[in-house]
Protein backbone atom coordinates (compact mmCIF):
# COMPACT_ATOMS: atom_id res chain seq x y z
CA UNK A 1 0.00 0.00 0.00
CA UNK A 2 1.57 3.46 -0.91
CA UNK A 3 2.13 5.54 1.94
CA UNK A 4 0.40 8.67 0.48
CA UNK A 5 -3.53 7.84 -0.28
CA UNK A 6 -5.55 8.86 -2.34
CA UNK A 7 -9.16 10.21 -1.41
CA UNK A 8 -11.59 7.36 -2.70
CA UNK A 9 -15.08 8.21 -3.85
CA UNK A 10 -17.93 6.72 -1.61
CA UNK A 11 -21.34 6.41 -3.55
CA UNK A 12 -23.29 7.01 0.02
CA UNK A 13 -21.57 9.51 1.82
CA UNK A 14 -23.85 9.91 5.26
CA UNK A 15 -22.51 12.88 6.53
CA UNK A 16 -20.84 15.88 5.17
CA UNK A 17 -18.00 17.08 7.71
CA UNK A 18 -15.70 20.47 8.10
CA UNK A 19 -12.25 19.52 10.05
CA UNK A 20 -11.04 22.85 11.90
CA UNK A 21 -6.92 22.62 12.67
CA UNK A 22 -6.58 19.73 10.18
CA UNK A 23 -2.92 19.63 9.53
CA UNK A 24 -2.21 17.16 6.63
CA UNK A 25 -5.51 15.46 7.45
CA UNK A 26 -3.88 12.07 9.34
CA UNK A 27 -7.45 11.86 11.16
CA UNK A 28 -9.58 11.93 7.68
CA UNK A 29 -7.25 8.98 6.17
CA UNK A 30 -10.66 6.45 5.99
CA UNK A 31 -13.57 8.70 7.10
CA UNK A 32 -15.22 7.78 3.47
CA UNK A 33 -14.81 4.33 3.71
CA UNK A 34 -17.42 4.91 6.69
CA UNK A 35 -19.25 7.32 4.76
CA UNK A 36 -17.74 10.61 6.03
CA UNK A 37 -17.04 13.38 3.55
CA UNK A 38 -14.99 15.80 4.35
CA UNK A 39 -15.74 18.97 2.28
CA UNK A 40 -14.22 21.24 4.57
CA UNK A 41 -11.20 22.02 6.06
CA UNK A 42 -9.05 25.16 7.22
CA UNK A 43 -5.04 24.79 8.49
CA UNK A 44 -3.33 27.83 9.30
CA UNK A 45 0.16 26.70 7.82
CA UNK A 46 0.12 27.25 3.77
CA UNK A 47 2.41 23.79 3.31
CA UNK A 48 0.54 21.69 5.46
CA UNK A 49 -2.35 23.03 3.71
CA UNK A 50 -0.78 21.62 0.60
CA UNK A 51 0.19 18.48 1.38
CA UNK A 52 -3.54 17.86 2.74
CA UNK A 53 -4.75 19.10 -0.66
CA UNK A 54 -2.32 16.27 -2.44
CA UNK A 55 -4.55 13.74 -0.37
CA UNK A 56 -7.53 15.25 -0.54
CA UNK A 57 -7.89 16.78 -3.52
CA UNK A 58 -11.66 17.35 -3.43
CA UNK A 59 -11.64 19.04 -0.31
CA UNK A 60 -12.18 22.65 -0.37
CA UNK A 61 -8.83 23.58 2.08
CA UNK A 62 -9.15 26.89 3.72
CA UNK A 63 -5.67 28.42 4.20
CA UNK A 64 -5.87 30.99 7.27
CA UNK A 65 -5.80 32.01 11.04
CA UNK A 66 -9.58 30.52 12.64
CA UNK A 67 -8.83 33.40 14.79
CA UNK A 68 -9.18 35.83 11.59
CA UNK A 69 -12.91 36.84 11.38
CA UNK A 70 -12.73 36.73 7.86
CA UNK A 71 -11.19 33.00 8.15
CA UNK A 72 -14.27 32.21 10.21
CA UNK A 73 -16.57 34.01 7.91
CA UNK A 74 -14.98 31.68 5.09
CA UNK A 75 -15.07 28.54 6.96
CA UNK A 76 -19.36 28.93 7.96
CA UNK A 77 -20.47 30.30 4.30
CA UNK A 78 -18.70 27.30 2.87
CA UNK A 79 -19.75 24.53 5.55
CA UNK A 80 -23.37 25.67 5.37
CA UNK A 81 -23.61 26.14 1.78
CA UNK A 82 -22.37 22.80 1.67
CA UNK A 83 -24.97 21.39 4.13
CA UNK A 84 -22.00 20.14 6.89
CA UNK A 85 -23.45 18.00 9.69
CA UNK A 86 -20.31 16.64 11.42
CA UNK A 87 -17.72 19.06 12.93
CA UNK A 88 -14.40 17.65 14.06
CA UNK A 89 -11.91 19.62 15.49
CA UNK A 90 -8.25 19.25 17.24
CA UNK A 91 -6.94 22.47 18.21
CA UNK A 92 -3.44 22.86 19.23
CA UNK A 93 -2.13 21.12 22.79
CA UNK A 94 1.20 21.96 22.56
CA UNK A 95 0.31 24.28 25.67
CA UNK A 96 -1.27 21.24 27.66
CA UNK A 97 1.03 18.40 26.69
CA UNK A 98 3.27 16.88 28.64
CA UNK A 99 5.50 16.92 25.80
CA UNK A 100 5.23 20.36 26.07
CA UNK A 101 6.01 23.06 28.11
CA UNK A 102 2.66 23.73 29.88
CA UNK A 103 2.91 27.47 30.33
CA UNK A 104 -0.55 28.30 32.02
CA UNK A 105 -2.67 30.62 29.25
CA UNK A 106 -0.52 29.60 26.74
CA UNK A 107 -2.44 31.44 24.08
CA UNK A 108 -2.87 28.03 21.96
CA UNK A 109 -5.12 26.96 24.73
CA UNK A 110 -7.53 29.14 23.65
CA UNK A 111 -8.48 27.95 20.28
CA UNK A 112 -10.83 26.01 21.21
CA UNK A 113 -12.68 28.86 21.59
CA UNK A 114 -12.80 29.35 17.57
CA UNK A 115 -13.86 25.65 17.60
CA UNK A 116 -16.57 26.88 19.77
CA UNK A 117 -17.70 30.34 17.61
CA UNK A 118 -17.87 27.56 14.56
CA UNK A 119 -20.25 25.44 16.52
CA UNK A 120 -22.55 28.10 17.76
CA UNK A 121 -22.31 29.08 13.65
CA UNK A 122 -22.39 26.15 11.77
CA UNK A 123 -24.41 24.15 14.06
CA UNK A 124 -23.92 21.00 12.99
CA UNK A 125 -25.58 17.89 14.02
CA UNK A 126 -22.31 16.35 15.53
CA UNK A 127 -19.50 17.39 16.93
CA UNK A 128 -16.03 15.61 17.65
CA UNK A 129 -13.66 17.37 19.81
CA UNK A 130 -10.30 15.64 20.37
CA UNK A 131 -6.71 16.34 22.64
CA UNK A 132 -4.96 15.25 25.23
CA UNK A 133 -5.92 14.18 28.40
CA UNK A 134 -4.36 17.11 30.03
CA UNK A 135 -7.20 19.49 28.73
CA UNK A 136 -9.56 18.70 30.93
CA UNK A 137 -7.59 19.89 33.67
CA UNK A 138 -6.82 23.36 31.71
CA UNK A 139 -7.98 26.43 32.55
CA UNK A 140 -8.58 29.34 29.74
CA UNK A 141 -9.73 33.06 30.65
CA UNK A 142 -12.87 34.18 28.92
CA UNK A 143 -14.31 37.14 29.34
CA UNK A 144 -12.78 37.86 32.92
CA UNK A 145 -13.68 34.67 33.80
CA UNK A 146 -11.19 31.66 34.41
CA UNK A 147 -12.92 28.29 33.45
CA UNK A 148 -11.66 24.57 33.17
CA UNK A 149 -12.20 23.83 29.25
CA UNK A 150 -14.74 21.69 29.92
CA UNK A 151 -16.65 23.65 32.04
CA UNK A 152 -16.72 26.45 29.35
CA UNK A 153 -17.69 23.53 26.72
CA UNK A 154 -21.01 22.53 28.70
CA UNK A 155 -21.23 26.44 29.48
CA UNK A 156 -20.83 27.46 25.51
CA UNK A 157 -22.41 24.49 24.36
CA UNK A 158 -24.36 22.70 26.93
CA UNK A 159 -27.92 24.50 25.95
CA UNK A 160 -27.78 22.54 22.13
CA UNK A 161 -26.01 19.84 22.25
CA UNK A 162 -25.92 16.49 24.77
CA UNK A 163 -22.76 15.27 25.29
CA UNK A 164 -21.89 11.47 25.53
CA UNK A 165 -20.67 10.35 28.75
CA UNK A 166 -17.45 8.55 28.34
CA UNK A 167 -14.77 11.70 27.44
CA UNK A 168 -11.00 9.83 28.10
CA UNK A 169 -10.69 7.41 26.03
CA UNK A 170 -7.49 4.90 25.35
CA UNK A 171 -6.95 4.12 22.22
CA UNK A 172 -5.83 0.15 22.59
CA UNK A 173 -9.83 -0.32 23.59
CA UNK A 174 -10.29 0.29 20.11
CA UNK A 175 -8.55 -1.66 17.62
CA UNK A 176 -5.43 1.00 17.72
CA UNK A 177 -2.05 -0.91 18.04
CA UNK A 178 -0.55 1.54 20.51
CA UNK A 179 -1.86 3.01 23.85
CA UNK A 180 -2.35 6.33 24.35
CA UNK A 181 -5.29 8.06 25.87
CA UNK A 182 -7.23 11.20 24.51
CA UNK A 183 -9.82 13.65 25.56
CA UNK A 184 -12.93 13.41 23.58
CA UNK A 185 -15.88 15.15 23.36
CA UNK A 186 -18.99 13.84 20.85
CA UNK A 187 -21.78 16.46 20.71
CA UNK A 188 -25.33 15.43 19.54
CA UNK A 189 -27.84 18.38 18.37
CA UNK A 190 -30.43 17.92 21.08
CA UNK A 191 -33.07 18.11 18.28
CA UNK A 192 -31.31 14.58 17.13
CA UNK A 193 -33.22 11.32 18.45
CA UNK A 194 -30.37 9.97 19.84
CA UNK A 195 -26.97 10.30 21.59
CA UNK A 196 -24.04 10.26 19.73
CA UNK A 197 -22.13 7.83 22.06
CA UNK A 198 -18.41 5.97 21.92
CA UNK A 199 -18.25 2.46 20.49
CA UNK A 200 -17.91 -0.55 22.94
CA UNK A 201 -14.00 -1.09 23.99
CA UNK A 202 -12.82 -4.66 22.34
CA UNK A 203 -13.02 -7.25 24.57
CA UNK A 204 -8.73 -7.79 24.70
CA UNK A 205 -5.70 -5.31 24.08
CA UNK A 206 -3.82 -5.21 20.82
């Protein structure tokens, strides 16, 4: 299998997505072969941007700063006018990681309060969320007020959307040959029937 893929055409897509922070798109690698389509996505960097273009060439890539109103402005007209249901989003944790060097209010902690302003926006049906462990003990300042990110998630978000129980996950419960845990939120619209909830865990390790 060549390392670089190709985006395959899916004759059912189910839901139309927008990926905010995308990078080169490692996360999108199969979404279509489950029926994802990802028409949208935005990456600040200009060669990431490119690269993510090479494998997804019928993705319409958004090259800017989120934090850029007209960025923003780009990334809603785009995602509604192409009827986007799923929003998945994986802001920077270099400020959170332990890899990193976990200045408090690193500024980069606060993007996920762009994630947030496209939410409220878009509003999508679903809503995937995803970093490290360490964000749910992070606290950002909004408005004055200092709030742990989740807290400011059910605040922000908490009035439309349910959110599924289960938020640190490891990723050896799921088929994933490594282990490594992440933080992550799935939103349902509260207008959907249902609640978007993790899969079961696999009954053994890999």
């Amino acid at each position: 299998r060549k390392m670089v893929m190709k985006q395959r055409k899916n004759k059912f897509p189910i839901l139309n997505a927008v990926s905010l922070f995308a990078n080169v798109g490692i996360a999108e690698a199969y979404f279509d072969e489950v029926g994802v389509n990802v028409v949208v996505a935005n990456e600040i960097d200009p060669e990431r941007a490119r690269f993510y273009n090479h494998l997804y060439p019928a993705t319409d890539m958004i090259v800017g700063d989120i934090t850029d109103k007209s960025v923003q402005d780009e990334i809603v007209s785009k995602s509604v006018a192409n009827k986007v249901e799923l929003l998945i989003a994986t802001p920077p944790c270099q400020g959170m990681s332990t890899a990193g060097k976990k200045e408090e209010f690193d500024p980069r902690n606060s993007l996920i309060c762009c994630a947030v302003e496209m939410i409220n926006r878009i509003k999508p049906k679903y809503v995937m969320l995803e970093n490290v462990p360490e964000q749910l003990l992070t606290r950002i300042r909004v408005d004055g007020e200092l709030l742990l990110i989740p807290d400011y998630l059910h605040k922000q978000l908490g009035d439309e959307y349910n959110f599924a129980d289960e938020v640190v996950i490891d990723t050896s419960d799921f088929g994933v040959p490594q282990s490594r845990q992440r933080a992550i939120f799935l939103l349902t619209r509260k207008d959907m029937d249902f609640v978007w909830q993790m899969p079961l865990k696999n009954s053994k390790k890999v």
